[in-house]
N, C-alpha and C. Protein backbone atom coordinates (compact mmCIF):
# COMPACT_ATOMS: atom_id res chain seq x y z
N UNK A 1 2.23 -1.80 14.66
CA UNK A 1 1.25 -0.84 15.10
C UNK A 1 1.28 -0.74 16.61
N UNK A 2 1.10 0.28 17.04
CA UNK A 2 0.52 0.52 18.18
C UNK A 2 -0.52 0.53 19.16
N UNK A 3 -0.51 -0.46 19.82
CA UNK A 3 -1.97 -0.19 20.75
C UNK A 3 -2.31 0.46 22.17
N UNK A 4 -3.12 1.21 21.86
CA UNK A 4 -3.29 2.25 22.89
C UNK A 4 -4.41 1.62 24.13
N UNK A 5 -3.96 1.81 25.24
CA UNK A 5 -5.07 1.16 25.97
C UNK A 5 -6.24 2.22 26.49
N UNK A 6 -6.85 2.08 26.14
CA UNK A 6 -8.88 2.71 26.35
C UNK A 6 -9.04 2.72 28.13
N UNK A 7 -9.32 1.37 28.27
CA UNK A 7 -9.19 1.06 30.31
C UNK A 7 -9.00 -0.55 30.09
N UNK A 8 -8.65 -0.51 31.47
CA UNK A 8 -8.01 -2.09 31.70
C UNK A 8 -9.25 -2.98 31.02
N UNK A 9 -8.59 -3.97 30.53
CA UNK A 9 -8.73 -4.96 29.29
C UNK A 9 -8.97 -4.28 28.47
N UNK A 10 -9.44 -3.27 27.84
CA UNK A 10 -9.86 -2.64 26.30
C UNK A 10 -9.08 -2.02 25.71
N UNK A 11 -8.47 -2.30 24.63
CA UNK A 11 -7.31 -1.54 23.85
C UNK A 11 -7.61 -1.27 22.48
N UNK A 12 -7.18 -0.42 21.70
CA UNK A 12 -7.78 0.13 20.40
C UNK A 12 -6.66 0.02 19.72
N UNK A 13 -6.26 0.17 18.17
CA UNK A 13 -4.72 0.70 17.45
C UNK A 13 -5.58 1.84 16.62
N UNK A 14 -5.00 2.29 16.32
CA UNK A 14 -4.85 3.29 15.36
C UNK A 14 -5.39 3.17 13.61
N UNK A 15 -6.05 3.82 13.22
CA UNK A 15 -6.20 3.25 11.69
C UNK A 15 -6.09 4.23 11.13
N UNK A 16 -6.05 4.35 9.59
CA UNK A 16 -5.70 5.20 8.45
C UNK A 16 -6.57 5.05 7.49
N UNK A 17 -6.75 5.72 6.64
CA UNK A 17 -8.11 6.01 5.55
C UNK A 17 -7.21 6.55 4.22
N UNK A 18 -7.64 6.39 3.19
CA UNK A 18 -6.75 6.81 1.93
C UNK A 18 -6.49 7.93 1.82
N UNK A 19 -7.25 8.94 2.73
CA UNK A 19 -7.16 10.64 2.97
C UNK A 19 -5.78 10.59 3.81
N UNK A 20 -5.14 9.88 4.79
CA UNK A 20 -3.87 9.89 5.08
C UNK A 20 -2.78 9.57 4.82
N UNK A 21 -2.86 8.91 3.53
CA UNK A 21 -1.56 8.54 2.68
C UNK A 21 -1.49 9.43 1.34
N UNK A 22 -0.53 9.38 1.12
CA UNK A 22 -0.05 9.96 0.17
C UNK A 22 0.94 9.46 -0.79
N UNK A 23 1.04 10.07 -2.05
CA UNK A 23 1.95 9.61 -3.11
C UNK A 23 2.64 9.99 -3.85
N UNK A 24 3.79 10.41 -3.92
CA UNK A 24 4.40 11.73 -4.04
C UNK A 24 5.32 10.87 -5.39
N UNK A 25 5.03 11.83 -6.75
CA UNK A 25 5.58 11.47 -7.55
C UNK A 25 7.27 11.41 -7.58
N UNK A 26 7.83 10.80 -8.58
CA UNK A 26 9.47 10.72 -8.41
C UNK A 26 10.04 12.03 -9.33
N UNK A 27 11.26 12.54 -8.96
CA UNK A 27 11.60 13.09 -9.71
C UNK A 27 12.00 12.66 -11.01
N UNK A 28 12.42 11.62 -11.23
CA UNK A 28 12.80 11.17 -12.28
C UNK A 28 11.65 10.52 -12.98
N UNK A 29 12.00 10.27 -14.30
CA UNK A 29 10.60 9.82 -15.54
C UNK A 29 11.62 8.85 -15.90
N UNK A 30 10.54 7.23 -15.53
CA UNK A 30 10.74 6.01 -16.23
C UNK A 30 10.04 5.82 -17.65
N UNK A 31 11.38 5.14 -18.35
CA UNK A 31 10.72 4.52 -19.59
C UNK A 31 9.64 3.34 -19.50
N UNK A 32 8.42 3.74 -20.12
CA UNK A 32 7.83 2.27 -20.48
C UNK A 32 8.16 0.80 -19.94
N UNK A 33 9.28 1.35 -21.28
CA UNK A 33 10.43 -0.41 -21.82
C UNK A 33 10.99 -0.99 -20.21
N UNK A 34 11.28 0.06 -19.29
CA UNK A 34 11.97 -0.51 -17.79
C UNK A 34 11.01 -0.44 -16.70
N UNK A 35 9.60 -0.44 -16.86
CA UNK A 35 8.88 -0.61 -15.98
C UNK A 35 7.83 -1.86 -15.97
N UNK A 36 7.36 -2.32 -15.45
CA UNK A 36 6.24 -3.52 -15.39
C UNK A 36 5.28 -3.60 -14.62
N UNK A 37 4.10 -3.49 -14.76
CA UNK A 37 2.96 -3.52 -13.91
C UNK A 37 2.04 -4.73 -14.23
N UNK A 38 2.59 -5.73 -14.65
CA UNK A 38 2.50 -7.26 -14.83
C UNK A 38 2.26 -7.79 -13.37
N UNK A 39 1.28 -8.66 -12.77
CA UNK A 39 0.96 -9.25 -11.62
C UNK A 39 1.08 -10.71 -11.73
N UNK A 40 1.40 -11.20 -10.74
CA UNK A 40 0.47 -12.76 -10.37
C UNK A 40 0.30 -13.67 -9.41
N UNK A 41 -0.17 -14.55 -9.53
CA UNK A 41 -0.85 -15.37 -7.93
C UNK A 41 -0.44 -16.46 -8.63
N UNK A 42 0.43 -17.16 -7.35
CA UNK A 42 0.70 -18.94 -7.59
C UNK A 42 1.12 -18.26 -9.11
N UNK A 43 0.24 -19.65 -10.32
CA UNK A 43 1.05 -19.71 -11.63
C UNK A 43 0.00 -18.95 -12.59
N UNK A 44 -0.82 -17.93 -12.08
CA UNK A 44 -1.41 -17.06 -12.81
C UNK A 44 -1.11 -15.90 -12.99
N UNK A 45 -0.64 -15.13 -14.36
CA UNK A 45 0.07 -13.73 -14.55
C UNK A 45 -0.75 -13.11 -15.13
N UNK A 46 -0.67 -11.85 -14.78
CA UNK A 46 -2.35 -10.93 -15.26
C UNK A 46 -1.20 -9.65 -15.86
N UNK A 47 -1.94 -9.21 -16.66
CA UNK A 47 -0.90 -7.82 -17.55
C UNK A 47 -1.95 -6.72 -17.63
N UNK A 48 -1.73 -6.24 -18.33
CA UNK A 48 -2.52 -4.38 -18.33
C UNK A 48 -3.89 -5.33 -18.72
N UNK A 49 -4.92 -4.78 -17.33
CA UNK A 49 -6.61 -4.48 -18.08
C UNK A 49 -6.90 -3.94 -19.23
């Protein structure tokens, strides 16, 4: 990131809000069977809510 300086000693960066990202689907369509949205932490694995 970038930090922009305000006045000597005070400097700010930049931030973003979910209104500035975006998510632009793929052209291509995955199967199910080759995708995974399976998580986990350390030795805990979490699967579809």
């Amino acid at each position: 990131m970038v930090d922009i300086e305000i006045s000597p000693g005070k400097r700010a960066r930049t931030a973003y809000s979910f209104d500035d990202i975006s998510i632009a689907p793929s052209r291509r369509t995955r199967e199910p069977s080759e995708v995974s949205i399976n998580w986990q932490i350390d030795a805990y694995s979490f699967g579809l809510p």
